[in-house]
C-alpha atoms as a PDB file:
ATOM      1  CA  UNK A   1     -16.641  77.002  67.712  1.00  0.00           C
ATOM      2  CA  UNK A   2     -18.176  75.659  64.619  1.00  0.00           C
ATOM      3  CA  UNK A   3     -16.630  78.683  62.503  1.00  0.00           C
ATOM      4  CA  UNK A   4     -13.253  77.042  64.323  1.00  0.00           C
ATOM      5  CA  UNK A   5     -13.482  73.825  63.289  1.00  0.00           C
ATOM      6  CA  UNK A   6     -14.695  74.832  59.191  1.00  0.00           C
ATOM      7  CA  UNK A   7     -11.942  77.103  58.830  1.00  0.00           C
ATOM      8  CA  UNK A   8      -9.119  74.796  60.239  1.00  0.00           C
ATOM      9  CA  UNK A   9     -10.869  72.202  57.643  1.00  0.00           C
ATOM     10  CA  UNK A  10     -10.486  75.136  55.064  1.00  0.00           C
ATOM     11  CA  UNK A  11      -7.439  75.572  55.369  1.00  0.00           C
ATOM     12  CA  UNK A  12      -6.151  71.577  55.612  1.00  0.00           C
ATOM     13  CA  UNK A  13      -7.983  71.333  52.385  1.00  0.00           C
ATOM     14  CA  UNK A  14      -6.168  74.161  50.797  1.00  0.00           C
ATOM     15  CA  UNK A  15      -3.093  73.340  52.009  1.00  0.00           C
ATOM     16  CA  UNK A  16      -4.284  69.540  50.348  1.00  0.00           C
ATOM     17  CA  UNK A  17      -4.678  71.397  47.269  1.00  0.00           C
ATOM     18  CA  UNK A  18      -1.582  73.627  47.382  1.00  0.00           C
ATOM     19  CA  UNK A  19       0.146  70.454  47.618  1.00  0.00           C
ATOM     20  CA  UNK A  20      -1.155  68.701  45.216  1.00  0.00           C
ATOM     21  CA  UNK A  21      -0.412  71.420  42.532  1.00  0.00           C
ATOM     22  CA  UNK A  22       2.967  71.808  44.167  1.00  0.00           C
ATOM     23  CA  UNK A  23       5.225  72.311  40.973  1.00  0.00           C
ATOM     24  CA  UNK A  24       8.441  71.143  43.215  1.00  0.00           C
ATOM     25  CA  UNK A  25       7.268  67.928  44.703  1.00  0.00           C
ATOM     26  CA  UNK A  26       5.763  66.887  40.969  1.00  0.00           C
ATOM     27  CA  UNK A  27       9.237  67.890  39.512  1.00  0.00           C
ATOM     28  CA  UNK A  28      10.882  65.729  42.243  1.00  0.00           C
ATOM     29  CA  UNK A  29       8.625  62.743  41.425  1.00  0.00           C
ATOM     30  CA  UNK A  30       9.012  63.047  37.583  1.00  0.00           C
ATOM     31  CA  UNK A  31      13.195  63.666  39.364  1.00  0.00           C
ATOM     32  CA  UNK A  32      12.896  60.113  40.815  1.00  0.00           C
ATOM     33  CA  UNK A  33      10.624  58.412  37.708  1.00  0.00           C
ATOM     34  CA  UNK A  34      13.606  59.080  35.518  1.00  0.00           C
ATOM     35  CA  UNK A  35      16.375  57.606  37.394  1.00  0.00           C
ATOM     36  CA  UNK A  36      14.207  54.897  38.168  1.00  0.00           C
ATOM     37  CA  UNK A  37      14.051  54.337  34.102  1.00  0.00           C
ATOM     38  CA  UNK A  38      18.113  55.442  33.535  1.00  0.00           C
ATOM     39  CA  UNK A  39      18.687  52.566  35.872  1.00  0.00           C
ATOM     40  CA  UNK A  40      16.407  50.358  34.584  1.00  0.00           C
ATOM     41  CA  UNK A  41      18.362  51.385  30.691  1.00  0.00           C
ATOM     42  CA  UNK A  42      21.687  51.160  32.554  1.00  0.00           C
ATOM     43  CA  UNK A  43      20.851  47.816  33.432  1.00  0.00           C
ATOM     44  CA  UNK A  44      19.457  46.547  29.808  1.00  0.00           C
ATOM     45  CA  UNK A  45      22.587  48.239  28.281  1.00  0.00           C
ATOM     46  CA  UNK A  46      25.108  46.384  30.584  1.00  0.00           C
ATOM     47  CA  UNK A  47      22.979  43.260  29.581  1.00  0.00           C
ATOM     48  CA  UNK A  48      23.437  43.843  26.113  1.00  0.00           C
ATOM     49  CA  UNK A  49      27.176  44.405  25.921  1.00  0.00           C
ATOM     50  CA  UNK A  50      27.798  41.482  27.629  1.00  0.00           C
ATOM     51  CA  UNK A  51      25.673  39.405  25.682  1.00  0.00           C
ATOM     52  CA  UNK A  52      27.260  40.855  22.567  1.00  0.00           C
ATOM     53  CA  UNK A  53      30.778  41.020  23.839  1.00  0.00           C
ATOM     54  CA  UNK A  54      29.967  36.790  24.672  1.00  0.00           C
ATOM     55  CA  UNK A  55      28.939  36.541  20.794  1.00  0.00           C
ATOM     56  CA  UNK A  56      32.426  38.423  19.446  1.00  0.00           C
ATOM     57  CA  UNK A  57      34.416  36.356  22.120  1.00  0.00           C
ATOM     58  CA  UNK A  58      33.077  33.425  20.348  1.00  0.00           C
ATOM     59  CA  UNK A  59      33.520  34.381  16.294  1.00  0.00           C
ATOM     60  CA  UNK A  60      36.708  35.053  17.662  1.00  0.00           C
ATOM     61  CA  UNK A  61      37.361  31.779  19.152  1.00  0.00           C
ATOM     62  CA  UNK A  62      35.483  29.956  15.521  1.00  0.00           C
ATOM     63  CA  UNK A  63      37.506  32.301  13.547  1.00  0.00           C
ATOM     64  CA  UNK A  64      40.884  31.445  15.565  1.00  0.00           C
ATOM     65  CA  UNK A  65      40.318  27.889  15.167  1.00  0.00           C
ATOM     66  CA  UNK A  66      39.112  27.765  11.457  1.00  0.00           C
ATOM     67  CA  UNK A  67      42.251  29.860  10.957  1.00  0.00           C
ATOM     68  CA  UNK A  68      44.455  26.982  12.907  1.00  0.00           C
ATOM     69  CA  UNK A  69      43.204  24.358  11.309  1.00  0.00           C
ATOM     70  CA  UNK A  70      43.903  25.832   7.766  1.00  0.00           C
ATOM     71  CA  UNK A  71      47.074  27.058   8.982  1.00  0.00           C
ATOM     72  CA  UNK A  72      48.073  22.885  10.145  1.00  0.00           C
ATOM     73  CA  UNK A  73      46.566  22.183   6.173  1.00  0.00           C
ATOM     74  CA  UNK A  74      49.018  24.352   4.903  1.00  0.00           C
ATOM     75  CA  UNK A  75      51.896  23.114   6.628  1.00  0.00           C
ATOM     76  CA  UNK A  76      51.422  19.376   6.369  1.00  0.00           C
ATOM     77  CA  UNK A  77      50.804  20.504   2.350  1.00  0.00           C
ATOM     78  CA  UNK A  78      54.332  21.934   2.230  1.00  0.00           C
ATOM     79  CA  UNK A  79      55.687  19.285   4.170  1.00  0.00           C
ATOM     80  CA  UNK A  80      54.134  16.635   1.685  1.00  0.00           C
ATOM     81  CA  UNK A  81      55.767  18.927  -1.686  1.00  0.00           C
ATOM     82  CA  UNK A  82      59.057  19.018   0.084  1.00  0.00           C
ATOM     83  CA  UNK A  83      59.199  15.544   0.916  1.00  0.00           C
ATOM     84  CA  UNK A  84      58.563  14.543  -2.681  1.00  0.00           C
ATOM     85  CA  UNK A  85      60.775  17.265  -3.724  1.00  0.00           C
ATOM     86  CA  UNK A  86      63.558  15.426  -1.737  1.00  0.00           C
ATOM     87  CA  UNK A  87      62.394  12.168  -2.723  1.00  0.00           C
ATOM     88  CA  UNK A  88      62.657  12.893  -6.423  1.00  0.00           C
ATOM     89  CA  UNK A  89      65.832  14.450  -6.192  1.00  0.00           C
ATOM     90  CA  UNK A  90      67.420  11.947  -4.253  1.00  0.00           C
ATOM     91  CA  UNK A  91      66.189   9.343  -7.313  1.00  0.00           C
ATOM     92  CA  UNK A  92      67.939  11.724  -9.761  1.00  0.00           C
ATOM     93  CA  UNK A  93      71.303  11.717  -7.487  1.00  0.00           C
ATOM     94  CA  UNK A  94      70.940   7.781  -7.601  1.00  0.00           C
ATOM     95  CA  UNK A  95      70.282   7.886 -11.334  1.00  0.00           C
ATOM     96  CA  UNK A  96      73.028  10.540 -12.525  1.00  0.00           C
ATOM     97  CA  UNK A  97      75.835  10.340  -9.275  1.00  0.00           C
ATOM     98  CA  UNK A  98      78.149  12.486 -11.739  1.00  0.00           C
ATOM     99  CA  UNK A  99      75.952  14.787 -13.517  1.00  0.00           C
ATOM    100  CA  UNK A 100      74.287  15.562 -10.031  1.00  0.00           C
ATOM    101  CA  UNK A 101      77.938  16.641  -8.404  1.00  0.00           C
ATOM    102  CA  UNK A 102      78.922  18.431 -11.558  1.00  0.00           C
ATOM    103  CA  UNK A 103      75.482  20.338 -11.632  1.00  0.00           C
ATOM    104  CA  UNK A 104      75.597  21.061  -7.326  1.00  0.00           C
ATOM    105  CA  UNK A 105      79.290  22.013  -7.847  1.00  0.00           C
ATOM    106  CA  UNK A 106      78.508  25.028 -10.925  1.00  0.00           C
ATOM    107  CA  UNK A 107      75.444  25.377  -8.132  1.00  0.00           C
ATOM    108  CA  UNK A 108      78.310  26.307  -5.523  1.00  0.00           C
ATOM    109  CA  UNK A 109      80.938  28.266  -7.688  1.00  0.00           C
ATOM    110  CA  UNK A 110      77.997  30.401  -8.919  1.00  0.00           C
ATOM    111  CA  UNK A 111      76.705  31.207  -5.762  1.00  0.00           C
ATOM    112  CA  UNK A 112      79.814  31.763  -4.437  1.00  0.00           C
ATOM    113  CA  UNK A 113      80.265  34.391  -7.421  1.00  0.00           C
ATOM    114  CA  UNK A 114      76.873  36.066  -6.360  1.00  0.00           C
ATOM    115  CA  UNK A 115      77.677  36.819  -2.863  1.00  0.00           C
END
């Protein structure tokens, strides 16, 4: 009975062994290790993108707004020319009533010649 009992623990400890050298269950571990570290990438990818997708969102929104505001400069600095523009000519017009309808008139027929 003792020869029994040492060869069933024989064989449980080469089966132990046999395990533990088991190519397939170490390839299914290192199987499971990596997804474990694809998610883990997946994850700090996902992070990243939306941390850089937050940072264009916002150049986009400076840029926009830098872009507005020298857009409104531009305007009000047209604005400002062609109100002096019309101010100045309307001082000529007061100055020279004549020479102003003569000059608008050749203006016209010319114009008229053009087109």
């Amino acid at each position: 009975m003792a020869r029994a009992a040492t060869s069933r623990t024989a064989e449980k400890l080469a089966d132990q062994i046999n395990e533990a050298k088991d190519p397939a269950k170490d390839l299914d571990a290192e199987i499971a290790a990596l997804r474990e570290d694809i998610a883990a990438i997946t994850s700090t990818l996902g992070d990243i993108v939306k941390h850089r997708t937050n940072e264009a969102k916002s150049e986009a929104r400076r840029i926009r707004q830098n872009v507005e505001r020298h857009g409104e400069e531009a305007v009000e600095t047209v604005q400002d020319s062609f109100e002096a523009a019309e101010s100045e000519l309307k001082a000529i017009i007061r100055e020279k009533p004549i020479s102003s309808v003569l000059v608008a008139a050749g203006i016209g027929y010319v114009i008229s010649k053009i087109l």
